[in-house]
C-alpha atoms as a PDB file:
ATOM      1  CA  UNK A   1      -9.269  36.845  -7.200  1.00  0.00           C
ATOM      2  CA  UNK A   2      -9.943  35.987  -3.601  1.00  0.00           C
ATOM      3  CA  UNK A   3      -8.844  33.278  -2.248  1.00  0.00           C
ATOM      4  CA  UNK A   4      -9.089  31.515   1.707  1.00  0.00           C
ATOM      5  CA  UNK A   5      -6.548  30.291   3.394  1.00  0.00           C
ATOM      6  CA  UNK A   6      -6.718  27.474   6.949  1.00  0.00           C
ATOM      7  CA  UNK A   7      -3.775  25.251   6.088  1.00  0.00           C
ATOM      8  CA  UNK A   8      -0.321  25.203   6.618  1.00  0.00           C
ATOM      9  CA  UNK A   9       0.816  23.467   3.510  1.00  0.00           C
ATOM     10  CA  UNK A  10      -0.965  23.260   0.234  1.00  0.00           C
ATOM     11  CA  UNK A  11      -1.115  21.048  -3.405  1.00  0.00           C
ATOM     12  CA  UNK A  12       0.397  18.076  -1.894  1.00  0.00           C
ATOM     13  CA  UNK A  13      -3.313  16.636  -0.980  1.00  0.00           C
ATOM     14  CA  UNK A  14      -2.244  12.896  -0.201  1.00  0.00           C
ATOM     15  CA  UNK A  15      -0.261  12.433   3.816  1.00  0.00           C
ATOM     16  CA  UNK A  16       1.589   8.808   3.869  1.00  0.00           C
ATOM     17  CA  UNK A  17       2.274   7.548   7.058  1.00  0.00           C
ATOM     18  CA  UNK A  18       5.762   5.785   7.279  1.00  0.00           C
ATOM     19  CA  UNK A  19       7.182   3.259   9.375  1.00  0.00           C
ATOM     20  CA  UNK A  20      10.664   3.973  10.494  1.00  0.00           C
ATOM     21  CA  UNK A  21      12.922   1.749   8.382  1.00  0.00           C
ATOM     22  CA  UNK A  22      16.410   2.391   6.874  1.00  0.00           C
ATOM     23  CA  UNK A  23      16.170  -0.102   4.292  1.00  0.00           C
ATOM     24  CA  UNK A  24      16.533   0.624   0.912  1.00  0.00           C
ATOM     25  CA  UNK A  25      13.571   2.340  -1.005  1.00  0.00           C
ATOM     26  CA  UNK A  26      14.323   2.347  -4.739  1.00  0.00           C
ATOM     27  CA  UNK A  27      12.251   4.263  -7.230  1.00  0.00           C
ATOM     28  CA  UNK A  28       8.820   2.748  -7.145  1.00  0.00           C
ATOM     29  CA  UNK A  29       9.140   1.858  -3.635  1.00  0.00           C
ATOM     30  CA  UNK A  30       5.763   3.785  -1.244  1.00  0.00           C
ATOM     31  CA  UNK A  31       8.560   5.793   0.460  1.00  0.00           C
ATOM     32  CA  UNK A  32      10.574   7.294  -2.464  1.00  0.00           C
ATOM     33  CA  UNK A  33       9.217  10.455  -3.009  1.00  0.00           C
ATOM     34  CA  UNK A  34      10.108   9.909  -6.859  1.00  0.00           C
ATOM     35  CA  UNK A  35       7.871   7.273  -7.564  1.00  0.00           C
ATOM     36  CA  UNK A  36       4.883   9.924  -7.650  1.00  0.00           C
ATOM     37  CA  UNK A  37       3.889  12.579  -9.725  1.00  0.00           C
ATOM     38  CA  UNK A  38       2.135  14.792  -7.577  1.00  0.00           C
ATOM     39  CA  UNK A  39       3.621  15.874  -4.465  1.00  0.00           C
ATOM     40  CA  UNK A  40       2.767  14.164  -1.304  1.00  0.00           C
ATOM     41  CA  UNK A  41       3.016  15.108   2.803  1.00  0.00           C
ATOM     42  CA  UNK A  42       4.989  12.109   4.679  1.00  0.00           C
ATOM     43  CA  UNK A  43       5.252  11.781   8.496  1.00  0.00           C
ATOM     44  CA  UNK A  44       7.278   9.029  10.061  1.00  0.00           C
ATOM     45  CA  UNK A  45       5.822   7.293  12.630  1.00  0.00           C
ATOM     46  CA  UNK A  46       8.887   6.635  15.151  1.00  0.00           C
ATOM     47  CA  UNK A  47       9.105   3.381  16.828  1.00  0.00           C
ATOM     48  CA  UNK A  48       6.871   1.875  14.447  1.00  0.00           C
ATOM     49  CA  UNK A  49       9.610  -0.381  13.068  1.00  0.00           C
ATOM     50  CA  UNK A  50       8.951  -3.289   9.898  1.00  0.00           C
ATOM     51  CA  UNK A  51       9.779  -6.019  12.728  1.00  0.00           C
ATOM     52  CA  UNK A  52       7.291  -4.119  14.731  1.00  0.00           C
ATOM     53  CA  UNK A  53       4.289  -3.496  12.933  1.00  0.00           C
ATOM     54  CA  UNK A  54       4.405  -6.752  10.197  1.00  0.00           C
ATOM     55  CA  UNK A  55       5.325  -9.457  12.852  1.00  0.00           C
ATOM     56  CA  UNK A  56       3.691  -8.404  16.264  1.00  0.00           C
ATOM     57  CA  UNK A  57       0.726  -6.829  15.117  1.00  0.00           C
ATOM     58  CA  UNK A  58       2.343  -2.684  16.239  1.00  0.00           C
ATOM     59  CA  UNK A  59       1.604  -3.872  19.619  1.00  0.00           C
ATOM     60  CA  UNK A  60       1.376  -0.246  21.462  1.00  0.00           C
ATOM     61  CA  UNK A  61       1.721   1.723  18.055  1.00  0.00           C
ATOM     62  CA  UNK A  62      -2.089   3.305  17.792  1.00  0.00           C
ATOM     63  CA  UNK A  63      -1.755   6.440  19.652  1.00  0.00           C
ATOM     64  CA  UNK A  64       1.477   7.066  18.212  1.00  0.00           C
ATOM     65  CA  UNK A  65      -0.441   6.626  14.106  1.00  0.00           C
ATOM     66  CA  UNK A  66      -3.318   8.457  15.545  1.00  0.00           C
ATOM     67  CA  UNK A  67      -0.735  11.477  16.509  1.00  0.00           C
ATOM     68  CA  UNK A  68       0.725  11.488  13.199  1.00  0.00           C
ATOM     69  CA  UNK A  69      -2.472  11.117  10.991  1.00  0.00           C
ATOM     70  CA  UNK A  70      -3.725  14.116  13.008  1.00  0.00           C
ATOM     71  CA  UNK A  71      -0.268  16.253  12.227  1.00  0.00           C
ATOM     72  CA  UNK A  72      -0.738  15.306   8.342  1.00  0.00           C
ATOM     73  CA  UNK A  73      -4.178  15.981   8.656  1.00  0.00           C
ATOM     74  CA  UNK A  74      -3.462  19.144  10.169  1.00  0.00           C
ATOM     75  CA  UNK A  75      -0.519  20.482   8.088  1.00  0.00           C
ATOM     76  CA  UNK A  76      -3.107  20.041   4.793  1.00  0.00           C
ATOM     77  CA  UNK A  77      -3.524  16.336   3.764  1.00  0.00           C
ATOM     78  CA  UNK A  78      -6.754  15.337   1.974  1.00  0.00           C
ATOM     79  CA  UNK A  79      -6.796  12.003   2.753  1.00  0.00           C
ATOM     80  CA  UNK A  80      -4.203  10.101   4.292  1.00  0.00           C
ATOM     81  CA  UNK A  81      -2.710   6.252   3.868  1.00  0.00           C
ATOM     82  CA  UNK A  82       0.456   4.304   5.100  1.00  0.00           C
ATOM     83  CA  UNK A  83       2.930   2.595   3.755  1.00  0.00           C
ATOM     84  CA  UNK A  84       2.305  -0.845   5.258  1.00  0.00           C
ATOM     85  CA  UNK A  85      -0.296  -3.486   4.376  1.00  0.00           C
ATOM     86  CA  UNK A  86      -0.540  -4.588   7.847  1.00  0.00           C
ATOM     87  CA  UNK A  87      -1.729  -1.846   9.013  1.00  0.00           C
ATOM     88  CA  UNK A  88      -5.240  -2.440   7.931  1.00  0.00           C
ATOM     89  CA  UNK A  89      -5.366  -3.315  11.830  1.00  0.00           C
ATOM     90  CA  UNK A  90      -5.551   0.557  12.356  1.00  0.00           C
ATOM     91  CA  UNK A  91      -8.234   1.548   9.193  1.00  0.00           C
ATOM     92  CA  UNK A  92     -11.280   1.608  11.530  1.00  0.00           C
ATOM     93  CA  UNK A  93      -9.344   4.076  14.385  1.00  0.00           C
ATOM     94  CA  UNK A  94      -7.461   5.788  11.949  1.00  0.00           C
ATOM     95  CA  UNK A  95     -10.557   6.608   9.830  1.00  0.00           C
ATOM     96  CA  UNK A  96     -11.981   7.968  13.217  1.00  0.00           C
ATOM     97  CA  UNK A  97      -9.784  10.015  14.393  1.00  0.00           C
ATOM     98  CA  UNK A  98      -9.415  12.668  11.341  1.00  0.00           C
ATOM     99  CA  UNK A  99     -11.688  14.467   9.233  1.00  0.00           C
ATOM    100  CA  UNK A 100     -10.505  13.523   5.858  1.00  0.00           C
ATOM    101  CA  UNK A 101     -10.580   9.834   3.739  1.00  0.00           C
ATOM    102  CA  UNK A 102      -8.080   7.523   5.103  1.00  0.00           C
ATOM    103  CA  UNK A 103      -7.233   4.350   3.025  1.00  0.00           C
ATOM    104  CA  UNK A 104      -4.851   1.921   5.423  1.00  0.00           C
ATOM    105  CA  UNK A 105      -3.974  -0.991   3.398  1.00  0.00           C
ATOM    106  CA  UNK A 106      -3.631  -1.937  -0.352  1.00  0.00           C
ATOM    107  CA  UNK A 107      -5.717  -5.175   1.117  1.00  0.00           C
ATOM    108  CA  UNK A 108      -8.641  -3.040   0.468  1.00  0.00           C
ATOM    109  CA  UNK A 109      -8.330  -3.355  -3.280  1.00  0.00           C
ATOM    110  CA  UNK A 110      -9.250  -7.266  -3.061  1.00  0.00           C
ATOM    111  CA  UNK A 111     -12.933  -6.735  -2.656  1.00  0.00           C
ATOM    112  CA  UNK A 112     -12.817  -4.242  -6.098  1.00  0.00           C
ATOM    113  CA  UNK A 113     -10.675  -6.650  -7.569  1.00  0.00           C
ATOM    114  CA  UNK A 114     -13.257  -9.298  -7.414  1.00  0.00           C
ATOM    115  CA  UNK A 115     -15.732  -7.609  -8.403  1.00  0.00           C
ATOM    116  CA  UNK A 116     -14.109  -6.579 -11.746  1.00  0.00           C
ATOM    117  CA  UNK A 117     -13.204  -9.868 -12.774  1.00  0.00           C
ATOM    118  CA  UNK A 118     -14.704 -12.604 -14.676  1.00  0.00           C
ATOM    119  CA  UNK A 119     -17.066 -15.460 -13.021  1.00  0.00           C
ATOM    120  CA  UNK A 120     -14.871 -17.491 -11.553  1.00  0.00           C
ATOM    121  CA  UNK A 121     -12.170 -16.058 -10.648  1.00  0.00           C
ATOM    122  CA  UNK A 122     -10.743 -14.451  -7.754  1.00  0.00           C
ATOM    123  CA  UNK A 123      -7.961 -12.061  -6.598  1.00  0.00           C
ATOM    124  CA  UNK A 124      -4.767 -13.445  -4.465  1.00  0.00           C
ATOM    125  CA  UNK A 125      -2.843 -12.237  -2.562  1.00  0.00           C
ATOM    126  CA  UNK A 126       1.066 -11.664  -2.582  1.00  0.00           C
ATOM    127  CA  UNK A 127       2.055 -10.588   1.156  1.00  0.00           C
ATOM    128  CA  UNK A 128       5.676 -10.186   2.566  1.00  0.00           C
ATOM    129  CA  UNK A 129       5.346 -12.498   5.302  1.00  0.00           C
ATOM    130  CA  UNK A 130       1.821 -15.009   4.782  1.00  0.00           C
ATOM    131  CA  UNK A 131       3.045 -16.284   8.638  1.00  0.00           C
ATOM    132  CA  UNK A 132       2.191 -12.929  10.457  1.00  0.00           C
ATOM    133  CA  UNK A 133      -0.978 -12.052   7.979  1.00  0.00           C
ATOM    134  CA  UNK A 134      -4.118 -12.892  10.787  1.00  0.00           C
ATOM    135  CA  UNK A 135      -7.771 -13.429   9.847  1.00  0.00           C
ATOM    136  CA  UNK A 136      -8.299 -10.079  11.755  1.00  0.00           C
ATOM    137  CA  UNK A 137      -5.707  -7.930   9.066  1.00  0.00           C
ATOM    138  CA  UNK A 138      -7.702  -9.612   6.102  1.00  0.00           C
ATOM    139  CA  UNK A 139     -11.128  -8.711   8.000  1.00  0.00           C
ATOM    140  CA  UNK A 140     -10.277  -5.399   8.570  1.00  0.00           C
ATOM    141  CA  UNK A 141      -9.298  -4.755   5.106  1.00  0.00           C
ATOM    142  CA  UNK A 142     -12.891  -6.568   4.342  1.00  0.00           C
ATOM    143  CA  UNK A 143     -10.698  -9.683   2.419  1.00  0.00           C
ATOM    144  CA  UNK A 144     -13.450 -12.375   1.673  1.00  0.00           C
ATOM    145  CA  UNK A 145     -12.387 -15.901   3.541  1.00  0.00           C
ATOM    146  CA  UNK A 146     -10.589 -18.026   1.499  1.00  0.00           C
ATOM    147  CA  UNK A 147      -8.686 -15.982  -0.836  1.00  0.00           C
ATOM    148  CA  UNK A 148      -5.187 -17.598  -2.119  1.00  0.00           C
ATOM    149  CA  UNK A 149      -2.129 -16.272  -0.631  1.00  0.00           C
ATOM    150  CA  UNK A 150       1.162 -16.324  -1.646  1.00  0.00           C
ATOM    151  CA  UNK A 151       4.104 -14.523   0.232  1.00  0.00           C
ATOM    152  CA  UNK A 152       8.014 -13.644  -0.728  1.00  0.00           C
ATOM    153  CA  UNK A 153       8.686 -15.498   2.987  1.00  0.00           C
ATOM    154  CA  UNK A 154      10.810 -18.240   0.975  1.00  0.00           C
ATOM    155  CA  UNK A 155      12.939 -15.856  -0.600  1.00  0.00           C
ATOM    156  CA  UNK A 156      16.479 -15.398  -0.260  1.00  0.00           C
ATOM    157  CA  UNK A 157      16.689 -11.663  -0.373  1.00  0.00           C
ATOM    158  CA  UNK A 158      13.007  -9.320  -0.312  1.00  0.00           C
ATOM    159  CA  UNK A 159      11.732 -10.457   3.157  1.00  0.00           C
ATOM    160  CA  UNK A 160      14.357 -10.823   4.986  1.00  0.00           C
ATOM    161  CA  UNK A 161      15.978  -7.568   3.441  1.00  0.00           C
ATOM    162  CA  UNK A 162      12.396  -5.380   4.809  1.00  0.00           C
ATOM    163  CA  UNK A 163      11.095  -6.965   7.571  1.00  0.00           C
ATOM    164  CA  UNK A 164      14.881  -7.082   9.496  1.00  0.00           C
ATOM    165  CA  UNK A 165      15.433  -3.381   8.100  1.00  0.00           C
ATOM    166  CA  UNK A 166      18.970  -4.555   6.579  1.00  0.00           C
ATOM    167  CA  UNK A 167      20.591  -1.351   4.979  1.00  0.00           C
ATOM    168  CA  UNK A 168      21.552  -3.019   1.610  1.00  0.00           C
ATOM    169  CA  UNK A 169      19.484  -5.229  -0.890  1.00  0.00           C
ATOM    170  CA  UNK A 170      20.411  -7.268  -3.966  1.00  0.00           C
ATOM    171  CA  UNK A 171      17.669  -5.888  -6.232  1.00  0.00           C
ATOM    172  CA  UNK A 172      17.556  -8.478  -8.448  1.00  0.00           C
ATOM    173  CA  UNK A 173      17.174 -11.044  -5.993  1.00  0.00           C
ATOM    174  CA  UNK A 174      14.711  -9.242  -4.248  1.00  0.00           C
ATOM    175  CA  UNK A 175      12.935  -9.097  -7.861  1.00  0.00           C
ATOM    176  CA  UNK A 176      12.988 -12.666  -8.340  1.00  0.00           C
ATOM    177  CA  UNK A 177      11.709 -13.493  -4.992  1.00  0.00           C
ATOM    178  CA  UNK A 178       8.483 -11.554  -5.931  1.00  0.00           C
ATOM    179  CA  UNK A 179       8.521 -13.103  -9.425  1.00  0.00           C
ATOM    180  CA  UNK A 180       8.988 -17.014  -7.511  1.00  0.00           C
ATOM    181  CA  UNK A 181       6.255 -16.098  -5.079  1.00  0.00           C
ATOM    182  CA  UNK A 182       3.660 -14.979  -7.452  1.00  0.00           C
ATOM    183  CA  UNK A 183       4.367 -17.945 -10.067  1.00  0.00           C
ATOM    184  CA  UNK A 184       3.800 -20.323  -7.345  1.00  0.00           C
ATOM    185  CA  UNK A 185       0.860 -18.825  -5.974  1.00  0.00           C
ATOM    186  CA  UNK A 186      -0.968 -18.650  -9.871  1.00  0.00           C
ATOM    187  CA  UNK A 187       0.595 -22.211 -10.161  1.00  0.00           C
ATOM    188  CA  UNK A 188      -1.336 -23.637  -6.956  1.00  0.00           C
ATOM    189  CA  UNK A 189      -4.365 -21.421  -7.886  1.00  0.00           C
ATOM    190  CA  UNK A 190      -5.752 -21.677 -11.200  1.00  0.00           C
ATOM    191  CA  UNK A 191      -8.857 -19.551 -10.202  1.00  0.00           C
ATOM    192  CA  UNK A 192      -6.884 -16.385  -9.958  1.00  0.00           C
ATOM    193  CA  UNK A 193      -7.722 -13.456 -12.128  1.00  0.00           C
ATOM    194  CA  UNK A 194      -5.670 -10.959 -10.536  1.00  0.00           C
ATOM    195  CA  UNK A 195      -3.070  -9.822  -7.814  1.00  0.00           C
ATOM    196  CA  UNK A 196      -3.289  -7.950  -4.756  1.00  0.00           C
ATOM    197  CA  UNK A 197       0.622  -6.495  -3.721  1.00  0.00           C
ATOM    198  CA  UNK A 198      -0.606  -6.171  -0.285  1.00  0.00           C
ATOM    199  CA  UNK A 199       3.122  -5.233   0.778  1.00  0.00           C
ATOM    200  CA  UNK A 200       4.061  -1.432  -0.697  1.00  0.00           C
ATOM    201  CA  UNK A 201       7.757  -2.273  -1.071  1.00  0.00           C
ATOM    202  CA  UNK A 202       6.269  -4.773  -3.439  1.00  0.00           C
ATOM    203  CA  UNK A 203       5.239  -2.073  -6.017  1.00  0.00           C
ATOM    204  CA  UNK A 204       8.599  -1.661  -8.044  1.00  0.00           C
ATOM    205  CA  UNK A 205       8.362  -5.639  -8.936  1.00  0.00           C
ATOM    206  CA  UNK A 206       4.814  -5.145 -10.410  1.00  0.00           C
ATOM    207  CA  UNK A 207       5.350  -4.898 -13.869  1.00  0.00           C
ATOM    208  CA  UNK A 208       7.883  -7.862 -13.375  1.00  0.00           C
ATOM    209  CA  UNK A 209       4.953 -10.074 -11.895  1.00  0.00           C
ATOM    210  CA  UNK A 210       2.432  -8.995 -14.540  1.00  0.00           C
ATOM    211  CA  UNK A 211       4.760 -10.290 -17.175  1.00  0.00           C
ATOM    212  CA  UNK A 212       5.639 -13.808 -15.332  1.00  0.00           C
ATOM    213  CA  UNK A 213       2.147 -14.306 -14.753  1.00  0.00           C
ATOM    214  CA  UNK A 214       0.221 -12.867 -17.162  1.00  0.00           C
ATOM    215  CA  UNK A 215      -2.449 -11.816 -14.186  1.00  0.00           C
ATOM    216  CA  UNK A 216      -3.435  -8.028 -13.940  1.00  0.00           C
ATOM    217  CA  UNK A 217      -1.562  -6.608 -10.794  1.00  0.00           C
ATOM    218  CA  UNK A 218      -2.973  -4.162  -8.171  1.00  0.00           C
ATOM    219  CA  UNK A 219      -0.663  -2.725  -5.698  1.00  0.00           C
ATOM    220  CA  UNK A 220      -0.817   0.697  -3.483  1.00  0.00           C
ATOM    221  CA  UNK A 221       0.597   2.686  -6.265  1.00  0.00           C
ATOM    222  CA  UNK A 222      -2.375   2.442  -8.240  1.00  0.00           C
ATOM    223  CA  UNK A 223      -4.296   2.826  -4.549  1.00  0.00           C
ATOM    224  CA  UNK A 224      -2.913   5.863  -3.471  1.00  0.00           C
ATOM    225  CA  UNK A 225      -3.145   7.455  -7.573  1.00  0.00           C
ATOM    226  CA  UNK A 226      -6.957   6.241  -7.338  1.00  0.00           C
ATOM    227  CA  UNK A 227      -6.977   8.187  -4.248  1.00  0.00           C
ATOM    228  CA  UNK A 228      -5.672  11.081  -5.047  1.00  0.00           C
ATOM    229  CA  UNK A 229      -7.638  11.573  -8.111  1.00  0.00           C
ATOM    230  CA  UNK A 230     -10.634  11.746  -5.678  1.00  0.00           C
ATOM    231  CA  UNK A 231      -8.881  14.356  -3.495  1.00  0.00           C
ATOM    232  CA  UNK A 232      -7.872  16.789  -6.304  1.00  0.00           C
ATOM    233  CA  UNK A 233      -9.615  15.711  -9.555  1.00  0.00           C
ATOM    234  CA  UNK A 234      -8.230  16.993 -12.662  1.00  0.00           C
ATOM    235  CA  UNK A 235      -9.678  20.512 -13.561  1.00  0.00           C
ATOM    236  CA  UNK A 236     -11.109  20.712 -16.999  1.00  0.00           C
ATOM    237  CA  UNK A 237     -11.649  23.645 -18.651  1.00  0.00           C
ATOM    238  CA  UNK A 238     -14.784  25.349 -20.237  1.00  0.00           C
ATOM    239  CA  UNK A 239     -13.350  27.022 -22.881  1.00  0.00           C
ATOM    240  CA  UNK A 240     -12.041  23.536 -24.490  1.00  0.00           C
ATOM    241  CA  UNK A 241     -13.354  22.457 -27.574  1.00  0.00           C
ATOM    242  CA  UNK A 242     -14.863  18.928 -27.405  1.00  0.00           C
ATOM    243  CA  UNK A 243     -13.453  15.871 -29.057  1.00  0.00           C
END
């Protein structure tokens, strides 16, 4: 067998960028590296802090995500992603400035949503801080105008926890804070037929929010494993018998 060789790492085919936060990332979280089942690249992007890039839009962050995609990109990602919803700002220069896929935001998934679902009704969606979420973040993640949102921002715990990069968090409060905010939001919004997690610290909470609402959830974990499956797609064999 001959076989070629041009990268410097190989089989983990999905690069995550990552802000630089010291907040706790419990299993499920974007940045613990046990909450996937394939092996993935990460490179953090320094500077690029959850106060920084969620609040004031990573004023003077590009060229520092454009560095890092490249590295990723260069060390043997497929296709690369981040770990922050907001950073659909960047999808358009990202997707530029490497040769492989690059998927920004789980805000992408609202336009698939909607198309899935049932005449009407429409995806929400559940953000970490609704106040800092612009018209150009939902446009840049191609959100259709007037889509409910609902945010954790009246929480005692999950936004304050991320977005001021605290080094301890009450999990269960941080759970319930998710669970309040999506109840309210389905509450105020009768047309919904799904939810968008646009936040990726979000993603351990899912299943919790399914079951209070009742209303399929889509977050970056089922992004990034829709992703993947695209970048490596599961070998089948010839010799197998068919069903």
């Amino acid at each position: 067998m001959i076989v070629t060789g041009g990268k410097a790492i190989y089989g983990a085919s999905v690069g995550i960028l990552m802000l630089e936060a010291r907040f706790p990332r419990i299993p499920g979280d974007m940045g613990n590296a046990l909450t996937w089942e394939f092996p993935v690249l990460y490179k953090v992007v320094r500077d690029a802090s959850p106060d920084l890039v969620v609040r004031r839009k990573a004023e003077g962050l590009l060229d520092s995500f454009v560095v890092a995609a490249r590295e990723l990109a260069a060390d043997g990602a497929d296709g690369i992603t981040t770990n922050c919803g907001f950073l659909s700002l960047f999808q358009c220069e990202l997707a530029a400035a490497v040769d492989v896929p690059v998927v920004a935001s789980s805000l992408m998934q609202v336009g698939m949503v909607n198309a899935i679902l049932p005449p009407g009704k429409v995806a929400g969606i559940l953000t970490i801080s609704a106040g800092s979420l612009t018209p150009e973040h939902l446009a840049n993640a191609g959100v259709p105008e007037g889509t409910p949102i609902g945010t954790t921002e009246g929480g005692r715990e999950f936004t304050r926890v991320i977005l001021d990069n605290e080094s301890r968090m009450d999990v269960a409060a941080a759970r319930q804070d998710n669970v309040d905010a999506a109840r309210g939001l389905a509450s105020a919004h009768p047309e919904l037929g799904a939810l968008v997690l646009e936040c990726t610290n979000m993603i351990p909470y899912a299943a919790d929010i399914r079951d209070a609402t009742g209303l399929p959830v889509f977050s970056m974990a089922g992004f990034v494993r829709w992703f993947q499956s695209g970048l490596m797609p599961r070998p089948y064999s010839v010799t197998e018998r068919p069903g």
